[in-house]
C-alpha atoms as a PDB file:
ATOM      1  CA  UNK A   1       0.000   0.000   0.000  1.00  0.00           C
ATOM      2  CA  UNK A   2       1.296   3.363  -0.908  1.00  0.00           C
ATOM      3  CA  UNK A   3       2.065   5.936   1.778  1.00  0.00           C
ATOM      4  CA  UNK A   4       0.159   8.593   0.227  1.00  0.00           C
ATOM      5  CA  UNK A   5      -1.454   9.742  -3.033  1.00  0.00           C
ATOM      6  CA  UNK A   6      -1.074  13.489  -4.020  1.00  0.00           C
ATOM      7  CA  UNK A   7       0.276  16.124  -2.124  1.00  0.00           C
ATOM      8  CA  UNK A   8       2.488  15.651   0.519  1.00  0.00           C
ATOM      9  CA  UNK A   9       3.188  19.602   2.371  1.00  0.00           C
ATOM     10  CA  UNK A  10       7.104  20.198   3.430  1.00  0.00           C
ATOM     11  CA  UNK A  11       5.074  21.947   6.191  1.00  0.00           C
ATOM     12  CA  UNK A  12       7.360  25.010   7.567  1.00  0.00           C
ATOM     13  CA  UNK A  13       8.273  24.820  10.829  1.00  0.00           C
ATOM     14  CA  UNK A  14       7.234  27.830  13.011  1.00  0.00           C
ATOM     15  CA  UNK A  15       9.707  29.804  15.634  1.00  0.00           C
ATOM     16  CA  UNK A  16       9.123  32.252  18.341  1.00  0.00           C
ATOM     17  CA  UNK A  17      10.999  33.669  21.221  1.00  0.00           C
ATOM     18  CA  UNK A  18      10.268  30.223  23.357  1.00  0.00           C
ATOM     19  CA  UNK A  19      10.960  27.694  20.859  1.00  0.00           C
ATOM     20  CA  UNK A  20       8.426  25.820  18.867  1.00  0.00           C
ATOM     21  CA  UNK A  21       4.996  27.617  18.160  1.00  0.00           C
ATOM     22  CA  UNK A  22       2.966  24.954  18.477  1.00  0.00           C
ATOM     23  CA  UNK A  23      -0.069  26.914  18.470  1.00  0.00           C
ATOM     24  CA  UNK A  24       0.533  28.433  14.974  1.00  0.00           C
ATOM     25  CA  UNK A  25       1.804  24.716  14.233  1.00  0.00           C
ATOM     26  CA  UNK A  26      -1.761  23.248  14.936  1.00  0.00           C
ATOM     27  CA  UNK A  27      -3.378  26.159  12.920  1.00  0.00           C
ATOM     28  CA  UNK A  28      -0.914  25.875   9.445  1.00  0.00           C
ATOM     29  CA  UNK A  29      -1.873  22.046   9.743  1.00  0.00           C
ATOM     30  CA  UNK A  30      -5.449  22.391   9.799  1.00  0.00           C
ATOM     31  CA  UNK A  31      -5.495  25.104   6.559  1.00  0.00           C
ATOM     32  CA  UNK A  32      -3.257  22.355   4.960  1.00  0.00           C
ATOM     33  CA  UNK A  33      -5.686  19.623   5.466  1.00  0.00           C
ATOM     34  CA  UNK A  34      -8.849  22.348   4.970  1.00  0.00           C
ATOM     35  CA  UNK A  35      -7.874  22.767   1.491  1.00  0.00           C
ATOM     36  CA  UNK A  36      -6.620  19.224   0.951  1.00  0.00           C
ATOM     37  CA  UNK A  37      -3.520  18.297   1.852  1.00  0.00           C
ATOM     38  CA  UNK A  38      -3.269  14.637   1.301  1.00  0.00           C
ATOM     39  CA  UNK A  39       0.183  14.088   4.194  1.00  0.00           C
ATOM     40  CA  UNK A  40       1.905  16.377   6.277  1.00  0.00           C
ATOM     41  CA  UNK A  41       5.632  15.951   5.923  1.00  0.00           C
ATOM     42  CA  UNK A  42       7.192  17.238   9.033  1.00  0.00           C
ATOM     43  CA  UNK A  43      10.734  18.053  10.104  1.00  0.00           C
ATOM     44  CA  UNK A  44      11.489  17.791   6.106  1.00  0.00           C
ATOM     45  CA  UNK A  45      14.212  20.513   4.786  1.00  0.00           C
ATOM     46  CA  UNK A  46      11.372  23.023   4.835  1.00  0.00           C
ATOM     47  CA  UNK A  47      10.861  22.570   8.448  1.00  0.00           C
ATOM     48  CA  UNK A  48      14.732  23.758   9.260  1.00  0.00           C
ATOM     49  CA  UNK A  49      15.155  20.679  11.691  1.00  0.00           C
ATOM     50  CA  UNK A  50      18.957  20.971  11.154  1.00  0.00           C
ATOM     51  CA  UNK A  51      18.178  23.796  13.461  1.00  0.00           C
ATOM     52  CA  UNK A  52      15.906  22.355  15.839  1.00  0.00           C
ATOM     53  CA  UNK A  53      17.237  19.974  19.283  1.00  0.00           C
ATOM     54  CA  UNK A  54      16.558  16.746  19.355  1.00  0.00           C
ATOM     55  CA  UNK A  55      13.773  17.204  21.912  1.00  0.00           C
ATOM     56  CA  UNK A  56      12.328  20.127  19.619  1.00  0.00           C
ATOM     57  CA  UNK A  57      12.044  17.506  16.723  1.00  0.00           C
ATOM     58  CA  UNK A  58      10.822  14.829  18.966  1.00  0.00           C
ATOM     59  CA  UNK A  59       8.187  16.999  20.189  1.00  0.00           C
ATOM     60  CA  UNK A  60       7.013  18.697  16.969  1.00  0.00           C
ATOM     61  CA  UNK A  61       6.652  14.988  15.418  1.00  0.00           C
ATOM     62  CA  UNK A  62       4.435  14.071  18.300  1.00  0.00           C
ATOM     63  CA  UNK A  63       2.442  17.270  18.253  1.00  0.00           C
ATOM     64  CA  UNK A  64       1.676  16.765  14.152  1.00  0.00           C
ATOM     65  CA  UNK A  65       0.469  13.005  14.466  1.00  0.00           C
ATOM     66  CA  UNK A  66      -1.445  13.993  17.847  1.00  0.00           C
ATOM     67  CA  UNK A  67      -2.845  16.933  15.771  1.00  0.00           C
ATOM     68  CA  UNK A  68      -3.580  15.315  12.760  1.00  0.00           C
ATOM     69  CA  UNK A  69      -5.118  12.629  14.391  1.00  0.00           C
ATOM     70  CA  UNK A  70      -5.415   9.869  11.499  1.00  0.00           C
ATOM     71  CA  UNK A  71      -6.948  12.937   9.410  1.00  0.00           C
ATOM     72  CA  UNK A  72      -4.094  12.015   6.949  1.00  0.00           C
ATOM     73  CA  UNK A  73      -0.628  10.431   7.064  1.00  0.00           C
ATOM     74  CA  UNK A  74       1.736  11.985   8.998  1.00  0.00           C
ATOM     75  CA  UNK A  75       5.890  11.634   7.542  1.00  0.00           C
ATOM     76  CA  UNK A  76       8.699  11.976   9.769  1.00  0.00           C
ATOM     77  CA  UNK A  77      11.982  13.577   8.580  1.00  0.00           C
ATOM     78  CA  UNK A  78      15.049  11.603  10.193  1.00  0.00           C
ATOM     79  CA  UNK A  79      17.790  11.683   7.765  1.00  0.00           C
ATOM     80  CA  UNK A  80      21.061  12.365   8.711  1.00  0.00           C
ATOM     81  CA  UNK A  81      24.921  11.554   8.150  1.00  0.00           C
ATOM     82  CA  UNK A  82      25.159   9.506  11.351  1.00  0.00           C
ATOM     83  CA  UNK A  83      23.609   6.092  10.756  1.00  0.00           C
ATOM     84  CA  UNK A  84      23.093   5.303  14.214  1.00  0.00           C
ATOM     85  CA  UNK A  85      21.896   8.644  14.445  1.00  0.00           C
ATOM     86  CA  UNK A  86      19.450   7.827  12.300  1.00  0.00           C
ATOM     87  CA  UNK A  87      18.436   4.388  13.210  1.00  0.00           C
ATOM     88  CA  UNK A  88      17.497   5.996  16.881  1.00  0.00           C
ATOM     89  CA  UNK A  89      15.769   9.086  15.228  1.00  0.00           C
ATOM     90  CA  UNK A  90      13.757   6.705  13.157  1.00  0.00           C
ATOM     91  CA  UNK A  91      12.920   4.361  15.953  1.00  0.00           C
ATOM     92  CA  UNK A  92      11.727   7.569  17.998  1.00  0.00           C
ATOM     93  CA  UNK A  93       9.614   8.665  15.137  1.00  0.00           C
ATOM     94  CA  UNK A  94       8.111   5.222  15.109  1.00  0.00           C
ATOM     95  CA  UNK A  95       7.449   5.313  19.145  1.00  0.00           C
ATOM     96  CA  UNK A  96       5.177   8.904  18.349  1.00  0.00           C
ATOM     97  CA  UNK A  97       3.129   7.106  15.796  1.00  0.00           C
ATOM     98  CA  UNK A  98       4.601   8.538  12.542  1.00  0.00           C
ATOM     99  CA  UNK A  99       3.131   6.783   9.343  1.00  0.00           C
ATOM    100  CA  UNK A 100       6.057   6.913   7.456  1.00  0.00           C
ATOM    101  CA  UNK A 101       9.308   7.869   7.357  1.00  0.00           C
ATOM    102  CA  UNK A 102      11.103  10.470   5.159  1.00  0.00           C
ATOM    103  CA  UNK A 103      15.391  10.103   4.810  1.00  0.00           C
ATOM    104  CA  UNK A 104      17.086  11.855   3.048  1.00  0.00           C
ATOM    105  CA  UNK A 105      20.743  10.727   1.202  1.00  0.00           C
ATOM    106  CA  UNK A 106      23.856  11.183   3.932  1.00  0.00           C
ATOM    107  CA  UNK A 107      25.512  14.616   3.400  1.00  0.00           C
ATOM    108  CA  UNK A 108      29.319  15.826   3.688  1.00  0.00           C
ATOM    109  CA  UNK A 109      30.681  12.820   4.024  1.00  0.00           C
ATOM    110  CA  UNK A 110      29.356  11.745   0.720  1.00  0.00           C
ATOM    111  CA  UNK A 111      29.375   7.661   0.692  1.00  0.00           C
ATOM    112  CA  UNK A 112      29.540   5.697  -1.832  1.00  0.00           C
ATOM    113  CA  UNK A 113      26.885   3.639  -3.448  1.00  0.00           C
ATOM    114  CA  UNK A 114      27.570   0.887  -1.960  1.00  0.00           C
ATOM    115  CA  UNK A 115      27.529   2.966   1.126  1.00  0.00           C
ATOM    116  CA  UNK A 116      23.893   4.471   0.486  1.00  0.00           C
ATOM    117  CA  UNK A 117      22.570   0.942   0.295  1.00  0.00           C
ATOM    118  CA  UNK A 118      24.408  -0.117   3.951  1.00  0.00           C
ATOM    119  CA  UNK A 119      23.062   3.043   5.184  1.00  0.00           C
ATOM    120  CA  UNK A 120      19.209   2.475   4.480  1.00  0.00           C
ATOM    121  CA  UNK A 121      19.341  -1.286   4.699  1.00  0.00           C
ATOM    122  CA  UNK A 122      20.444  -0.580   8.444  1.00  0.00           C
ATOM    123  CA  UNK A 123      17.871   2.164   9.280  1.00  0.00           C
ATOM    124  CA  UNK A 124      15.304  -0.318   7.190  1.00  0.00           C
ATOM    125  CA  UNK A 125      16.179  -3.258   9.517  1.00  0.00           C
ATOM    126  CA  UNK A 126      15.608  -1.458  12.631  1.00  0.00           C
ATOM    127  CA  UNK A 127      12.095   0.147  11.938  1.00  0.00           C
ATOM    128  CA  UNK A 128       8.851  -1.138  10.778  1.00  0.00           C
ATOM    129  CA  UNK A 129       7.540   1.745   8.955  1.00  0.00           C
ATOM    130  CA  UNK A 130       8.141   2.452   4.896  1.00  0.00           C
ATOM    131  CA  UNK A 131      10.677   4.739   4.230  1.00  0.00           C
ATOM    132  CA  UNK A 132      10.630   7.315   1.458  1.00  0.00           C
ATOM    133  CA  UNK A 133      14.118   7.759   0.091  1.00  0.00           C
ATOM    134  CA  UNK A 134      15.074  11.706  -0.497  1.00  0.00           C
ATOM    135  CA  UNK A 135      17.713  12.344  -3.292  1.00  0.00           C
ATOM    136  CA  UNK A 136      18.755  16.108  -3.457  1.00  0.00           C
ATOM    137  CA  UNK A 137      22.094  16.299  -4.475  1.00  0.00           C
ATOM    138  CA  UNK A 138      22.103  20.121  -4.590  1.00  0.00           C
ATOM    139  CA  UNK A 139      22.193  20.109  -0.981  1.00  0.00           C
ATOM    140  CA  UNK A 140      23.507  16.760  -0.322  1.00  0.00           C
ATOM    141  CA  UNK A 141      26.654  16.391  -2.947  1.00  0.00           C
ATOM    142  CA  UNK A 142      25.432  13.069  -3.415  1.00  0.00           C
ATOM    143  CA  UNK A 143      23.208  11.396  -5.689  1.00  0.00           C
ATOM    144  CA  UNK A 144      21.842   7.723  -5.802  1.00  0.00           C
ATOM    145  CA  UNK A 145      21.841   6.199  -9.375  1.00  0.00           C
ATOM    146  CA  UNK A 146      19.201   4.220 -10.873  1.00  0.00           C
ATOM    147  CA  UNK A 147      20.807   0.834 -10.364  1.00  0.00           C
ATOM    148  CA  UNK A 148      21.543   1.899  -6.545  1.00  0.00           C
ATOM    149  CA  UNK A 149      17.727   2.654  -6.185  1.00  0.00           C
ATOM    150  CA  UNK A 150      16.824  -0.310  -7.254  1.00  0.00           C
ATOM    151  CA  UNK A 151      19.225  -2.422  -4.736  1.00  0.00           C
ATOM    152  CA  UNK A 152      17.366  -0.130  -2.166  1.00  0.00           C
ATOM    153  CA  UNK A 153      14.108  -1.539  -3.747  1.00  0.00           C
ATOM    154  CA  UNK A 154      14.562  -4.848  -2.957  1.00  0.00           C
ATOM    155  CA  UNK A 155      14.350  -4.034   0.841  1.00  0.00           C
ATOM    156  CA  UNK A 156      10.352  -4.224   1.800  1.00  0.00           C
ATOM    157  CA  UNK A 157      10.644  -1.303   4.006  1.00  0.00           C
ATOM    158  CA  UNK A 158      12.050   1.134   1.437  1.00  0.00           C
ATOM    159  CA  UNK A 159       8.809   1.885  -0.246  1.00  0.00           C
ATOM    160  CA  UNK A 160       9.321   5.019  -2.292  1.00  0.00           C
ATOM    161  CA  UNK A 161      11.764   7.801  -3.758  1.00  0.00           C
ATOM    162  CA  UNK A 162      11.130  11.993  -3.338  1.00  0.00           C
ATOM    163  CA  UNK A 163      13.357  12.678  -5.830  1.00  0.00           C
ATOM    164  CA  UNK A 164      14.900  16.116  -6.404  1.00  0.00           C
ATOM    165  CA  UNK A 165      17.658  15.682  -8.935  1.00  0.00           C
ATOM    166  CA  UNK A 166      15.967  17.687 -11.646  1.00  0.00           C
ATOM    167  CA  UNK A 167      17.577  15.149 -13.767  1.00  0.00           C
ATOM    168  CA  UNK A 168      14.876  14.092 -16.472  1.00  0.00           C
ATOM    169  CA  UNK A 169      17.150  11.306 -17.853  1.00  0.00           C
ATOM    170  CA  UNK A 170      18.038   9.478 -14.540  1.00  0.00           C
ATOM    171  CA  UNK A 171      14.867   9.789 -13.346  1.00  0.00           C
ATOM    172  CA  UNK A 172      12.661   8.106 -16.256  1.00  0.00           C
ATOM    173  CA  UNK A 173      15.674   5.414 -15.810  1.00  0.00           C
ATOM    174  CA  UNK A 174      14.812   4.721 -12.226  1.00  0.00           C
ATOM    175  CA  UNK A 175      11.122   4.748 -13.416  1.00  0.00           C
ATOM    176  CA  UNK A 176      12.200   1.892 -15.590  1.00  0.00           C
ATOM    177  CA  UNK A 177      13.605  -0.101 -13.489  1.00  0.00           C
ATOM    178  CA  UNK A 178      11.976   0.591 -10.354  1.00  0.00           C
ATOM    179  CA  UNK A 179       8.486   0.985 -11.081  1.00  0.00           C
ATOM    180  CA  UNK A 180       6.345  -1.309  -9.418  1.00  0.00           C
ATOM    181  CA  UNK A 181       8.659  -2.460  -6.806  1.00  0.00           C
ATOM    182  CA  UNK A 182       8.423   1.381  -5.045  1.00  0.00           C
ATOM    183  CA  UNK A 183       6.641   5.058  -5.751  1.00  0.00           C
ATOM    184  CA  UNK A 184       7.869   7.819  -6.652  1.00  0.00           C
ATOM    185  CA  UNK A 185       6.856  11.503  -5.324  1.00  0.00           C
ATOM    186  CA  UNK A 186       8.071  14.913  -7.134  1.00  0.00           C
ATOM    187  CA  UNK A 187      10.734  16.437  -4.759  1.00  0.00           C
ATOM    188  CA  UNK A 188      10.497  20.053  -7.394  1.00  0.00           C
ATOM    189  CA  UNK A 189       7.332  21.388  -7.220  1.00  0.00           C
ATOM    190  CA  UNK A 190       8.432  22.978 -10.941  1.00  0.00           C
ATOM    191  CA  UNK A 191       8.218  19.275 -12.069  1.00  0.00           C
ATOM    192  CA  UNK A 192       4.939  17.768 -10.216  1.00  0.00           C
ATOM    193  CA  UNK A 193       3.458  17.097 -14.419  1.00  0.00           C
ATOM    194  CA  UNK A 194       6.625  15.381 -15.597  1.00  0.00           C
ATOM    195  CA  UNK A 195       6.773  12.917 -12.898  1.00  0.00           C
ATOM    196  CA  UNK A 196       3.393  11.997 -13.012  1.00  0.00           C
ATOM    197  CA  UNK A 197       3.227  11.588 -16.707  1.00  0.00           C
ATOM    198  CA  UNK A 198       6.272   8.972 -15.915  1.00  0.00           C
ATOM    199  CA  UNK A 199       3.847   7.055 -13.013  1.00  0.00           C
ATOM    200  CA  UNK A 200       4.366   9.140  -9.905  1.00  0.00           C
ATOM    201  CA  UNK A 201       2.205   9.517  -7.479  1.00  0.00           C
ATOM    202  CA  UNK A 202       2.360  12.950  -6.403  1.00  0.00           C
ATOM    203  CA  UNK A 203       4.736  15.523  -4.959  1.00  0.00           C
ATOM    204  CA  UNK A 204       6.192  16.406  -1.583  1.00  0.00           C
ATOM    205  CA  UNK A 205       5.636  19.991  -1.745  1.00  0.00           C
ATOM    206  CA  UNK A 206       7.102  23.686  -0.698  1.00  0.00           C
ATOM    207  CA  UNK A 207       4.732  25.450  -2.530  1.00  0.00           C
ATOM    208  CA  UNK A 208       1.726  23.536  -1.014  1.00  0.00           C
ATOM    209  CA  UNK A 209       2.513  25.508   2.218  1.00  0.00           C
ATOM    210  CA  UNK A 210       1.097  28.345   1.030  1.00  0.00           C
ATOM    211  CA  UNK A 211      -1.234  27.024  -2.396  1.00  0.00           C
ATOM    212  CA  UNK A 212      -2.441  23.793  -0.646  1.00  0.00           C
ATOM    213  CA  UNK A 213      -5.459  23.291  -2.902  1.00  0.00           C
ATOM    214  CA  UNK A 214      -4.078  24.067  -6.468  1.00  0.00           C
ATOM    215  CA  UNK A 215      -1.365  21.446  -5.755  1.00  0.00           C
ATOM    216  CA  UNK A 216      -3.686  18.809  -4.296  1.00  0.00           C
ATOM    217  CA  UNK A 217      -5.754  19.856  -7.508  1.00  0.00           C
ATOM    218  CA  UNK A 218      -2.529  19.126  -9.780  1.00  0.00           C
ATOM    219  CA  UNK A 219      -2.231  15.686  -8.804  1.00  0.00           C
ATOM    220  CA  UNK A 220      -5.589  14.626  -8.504  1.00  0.00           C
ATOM    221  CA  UNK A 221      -7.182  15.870 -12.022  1.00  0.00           C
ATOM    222  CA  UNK A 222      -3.629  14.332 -13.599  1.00  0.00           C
ATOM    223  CA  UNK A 223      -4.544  10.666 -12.231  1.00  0.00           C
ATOM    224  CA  UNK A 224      -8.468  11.557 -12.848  1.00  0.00           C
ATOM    225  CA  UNK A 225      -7.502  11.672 -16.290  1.00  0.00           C
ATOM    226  CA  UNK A 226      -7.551  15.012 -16.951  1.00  0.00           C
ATOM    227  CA  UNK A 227      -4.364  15.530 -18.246  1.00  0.00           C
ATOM    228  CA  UNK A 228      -5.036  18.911 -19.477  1.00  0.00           C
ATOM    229  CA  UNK A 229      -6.120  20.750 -16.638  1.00  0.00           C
ATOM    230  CA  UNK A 230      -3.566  19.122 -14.759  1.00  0.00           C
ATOM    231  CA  UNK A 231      -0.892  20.958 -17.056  1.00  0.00           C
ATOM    232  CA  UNK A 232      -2.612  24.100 -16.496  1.00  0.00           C
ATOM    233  CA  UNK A 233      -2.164  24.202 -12.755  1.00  0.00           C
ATOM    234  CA  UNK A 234       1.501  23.338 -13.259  1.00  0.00           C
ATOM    235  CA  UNK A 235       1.503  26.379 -15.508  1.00  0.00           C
ATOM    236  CA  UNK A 236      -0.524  28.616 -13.005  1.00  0.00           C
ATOM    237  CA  UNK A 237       1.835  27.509 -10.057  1.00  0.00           C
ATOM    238  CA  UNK A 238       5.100  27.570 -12.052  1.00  0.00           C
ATOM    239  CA  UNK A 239       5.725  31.931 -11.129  1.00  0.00           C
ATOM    240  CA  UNK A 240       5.107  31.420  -7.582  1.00  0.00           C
ATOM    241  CA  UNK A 241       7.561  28.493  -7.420  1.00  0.00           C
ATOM    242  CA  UNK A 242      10.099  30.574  -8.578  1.00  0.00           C
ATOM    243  CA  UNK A 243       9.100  33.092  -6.255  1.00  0.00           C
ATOM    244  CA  UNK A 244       9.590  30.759  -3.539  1.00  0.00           C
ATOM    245  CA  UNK A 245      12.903  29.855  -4.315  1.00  0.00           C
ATOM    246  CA  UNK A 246      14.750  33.256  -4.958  1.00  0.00           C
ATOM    247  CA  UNK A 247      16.232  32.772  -1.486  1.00  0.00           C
ATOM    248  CA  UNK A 248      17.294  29.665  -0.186  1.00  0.00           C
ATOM    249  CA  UNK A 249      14.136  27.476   1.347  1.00  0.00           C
ATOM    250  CA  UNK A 250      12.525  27.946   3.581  1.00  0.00           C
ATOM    251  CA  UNK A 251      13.302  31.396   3.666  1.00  0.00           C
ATOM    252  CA  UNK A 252      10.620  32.788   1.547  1.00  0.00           C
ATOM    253  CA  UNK A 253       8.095  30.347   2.314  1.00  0.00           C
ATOM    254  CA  UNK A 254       8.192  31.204   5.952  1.00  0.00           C
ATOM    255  CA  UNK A 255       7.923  34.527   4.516  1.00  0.00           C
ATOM    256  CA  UNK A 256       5.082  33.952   2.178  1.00  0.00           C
ATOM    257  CA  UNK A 257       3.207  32.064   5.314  1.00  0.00           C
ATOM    258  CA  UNK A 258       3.699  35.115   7.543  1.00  0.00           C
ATOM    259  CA  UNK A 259       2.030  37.328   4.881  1.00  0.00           C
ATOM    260  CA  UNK A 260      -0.695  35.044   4.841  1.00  0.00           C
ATOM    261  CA  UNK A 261      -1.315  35.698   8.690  1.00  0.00           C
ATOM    262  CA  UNK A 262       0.377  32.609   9.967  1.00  0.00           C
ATOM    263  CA  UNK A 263       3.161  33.394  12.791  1.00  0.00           C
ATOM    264  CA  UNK A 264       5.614  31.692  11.408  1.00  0.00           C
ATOM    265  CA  UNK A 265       8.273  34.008  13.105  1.00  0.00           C
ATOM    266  CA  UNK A 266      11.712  34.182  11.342  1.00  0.00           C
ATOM    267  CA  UNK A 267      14.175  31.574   9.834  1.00  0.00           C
ATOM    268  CA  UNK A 268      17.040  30.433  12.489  1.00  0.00           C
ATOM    269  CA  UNK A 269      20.184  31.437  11.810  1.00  0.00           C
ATOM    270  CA  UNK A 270      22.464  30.657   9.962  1.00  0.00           C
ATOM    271  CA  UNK A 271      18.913  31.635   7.657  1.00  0.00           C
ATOM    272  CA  UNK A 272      18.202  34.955   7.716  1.00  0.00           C
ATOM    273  CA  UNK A 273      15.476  37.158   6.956  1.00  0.00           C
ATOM    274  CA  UNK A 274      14.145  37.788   3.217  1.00  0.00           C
ATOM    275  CA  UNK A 275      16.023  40.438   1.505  1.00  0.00           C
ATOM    276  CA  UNK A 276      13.847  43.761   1.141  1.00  0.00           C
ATOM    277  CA  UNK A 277      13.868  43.355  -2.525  1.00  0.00           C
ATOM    278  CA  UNK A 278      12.916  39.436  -3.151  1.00  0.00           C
ATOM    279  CA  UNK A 279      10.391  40.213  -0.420  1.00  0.00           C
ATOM    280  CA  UNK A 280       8.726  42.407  -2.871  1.00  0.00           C
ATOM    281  CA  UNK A 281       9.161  39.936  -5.813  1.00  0.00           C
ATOM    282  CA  UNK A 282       7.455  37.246  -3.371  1.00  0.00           C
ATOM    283  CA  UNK A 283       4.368  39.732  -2.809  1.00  0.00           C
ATOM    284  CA  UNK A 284       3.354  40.379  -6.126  1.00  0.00           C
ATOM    285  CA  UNK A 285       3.418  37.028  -7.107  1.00  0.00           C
ATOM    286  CA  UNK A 286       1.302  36.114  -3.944  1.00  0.00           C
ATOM    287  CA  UNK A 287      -0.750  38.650  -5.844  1.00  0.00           C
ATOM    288  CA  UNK A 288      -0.845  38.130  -8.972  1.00  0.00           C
ATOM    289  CA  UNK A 289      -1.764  34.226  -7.919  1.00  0.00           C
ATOM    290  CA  UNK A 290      -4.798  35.411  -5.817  1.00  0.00           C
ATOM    291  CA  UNK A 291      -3.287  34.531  -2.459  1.00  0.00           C
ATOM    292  CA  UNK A 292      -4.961  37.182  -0.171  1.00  0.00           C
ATOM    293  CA  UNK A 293      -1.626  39.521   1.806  1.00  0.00           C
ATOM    294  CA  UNK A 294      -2.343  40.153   5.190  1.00  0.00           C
ATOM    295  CA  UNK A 295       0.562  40.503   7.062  1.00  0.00           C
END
């Protein structure tokens, strides 16, 4: 059984002077599912839980599946470069009732193949949830190759790929030879059309934080069979992607959020604020989109 079918939010992660807002948290959770959110990803890069203490991620994963309670599936982010690390982050995730699990590829010390396999083999061994695989080597240096996917496919707990390469020709190759033994979810939100005209199921998303319903909409007239209106919504959401990414995320998504009305606070350093200018460029495409400014 697949984790989840559609969109999957990269749900921000918001700050104040104490910590953790969980009280904006619970709020940014419900809008998501409101307007159809089909999973809540949290802790994922969006979240900044590279950031966060241990306790602070702990917390915020028990807090969403409390919250969410069974509304939808709830995804953990535990990946790390520390496979113990990981194994215990993933076993904690399991212990707060997390649906699934999201990893993404070690970073920095940049494994080898072989190495990726040993690495999620482990973390699949000690866990009885599926884990979704996350390949971004802009951010990770790394980058698992179609025949390494599918070693990782043969292991019944790895159950699906986010993948982020932006790689067209790797990608329909790991489509080839993976398809049917895992799913695949969009990790660019530029790209949601392509991979689901290749067989994915759906996207885990940065823009859904903040057009939850258009990107729910994407996925589900695509596998309804209408292919055309599907393409259209990619189109629509295409400008506000951009938008979204002329600062590295999640700092303009936090930013879009706290326009929105959502006290999100500010990024944690070594994030900063959004410059004055792409701040600007991030409110008229809010506008031109339709999403309402209120902040």
């Amino acid at each position: 059984m697949s984790i989840f079918t559609g969109s999957g939010v990269a749900i921000v992660t918001p700050f104040n002077e104490s910590g953790v807002n969980p009280d904006a948290f619970g709020k940014l959770i419900d809008f998501q599912i409101e307007q159809g959110t089909d999973a809540i990803i949290v802790c994922g890069t969006t979240g900044e839980p590279s950031t966060m203490t241990t306790q602070e991620k702990e917390a915020i994963i028990g807090f969403a599946v409390e919250h969410v309670n069974g509304r939808v599936p709830v995804v953990a982010g535990t990946g790390g470069n520390n496979t113990a690390a990981v194994i215990q982050a993933s076993k904690r995730a399991q212990a707060l009732g997390a649906d699934a699990l999201l990893i993404v590829t070690p970073y920095y010390n940049k494994c080898t193949q072989a190495g990726a396999v040993a690495h999620y083999t482990a973390v699949a061994d000690a866990v009885d949830l599926p884990i979704i695989v996350y390949n971004v080597p802009s951010r990770t240096s790394f980058n698992i190759l179609p025949e390494t996917l599918l070693k990782m496919s043969e292991h019944p707990n790895i159950a699906a790929m986010k993948e982020a390469s932006a790689n067209i020709t790797q990608i329909t190759e790991m489509f080839r030879l993976c398809a049917g033994n895992m799913d695949f979810y969009s990790g660019n939100d530029d790209h949601i059309f392509a991979l689901l005209a290749l067989g994915g199921l759906g996207v885990i998303s940065v823009v859904a934080n903040v057009a939850p319903r258009d990107t729910h909409d994407l996925v589900a007239t695509f596998l309804g069979g209408d292919i055309a209106a599907s393409r259209a919504l990619q189109f629509k959401l295409n400008p506000l992607v951009q938008a979204l990414f002329t600062e590295v995320n999640p700092i303009p998504a936090k930013a879009a959020l706290n326009l929105m009305g959502f006290a999100m606070g500010d990024p944690r350093l070594p994030l900063t604020k959004i410059s004055q200018g792409n701040l600007e460029k991030l409110k008229t495409a809010m506008i031109n989109y339709g999403i309402q400014i209120k902040g």
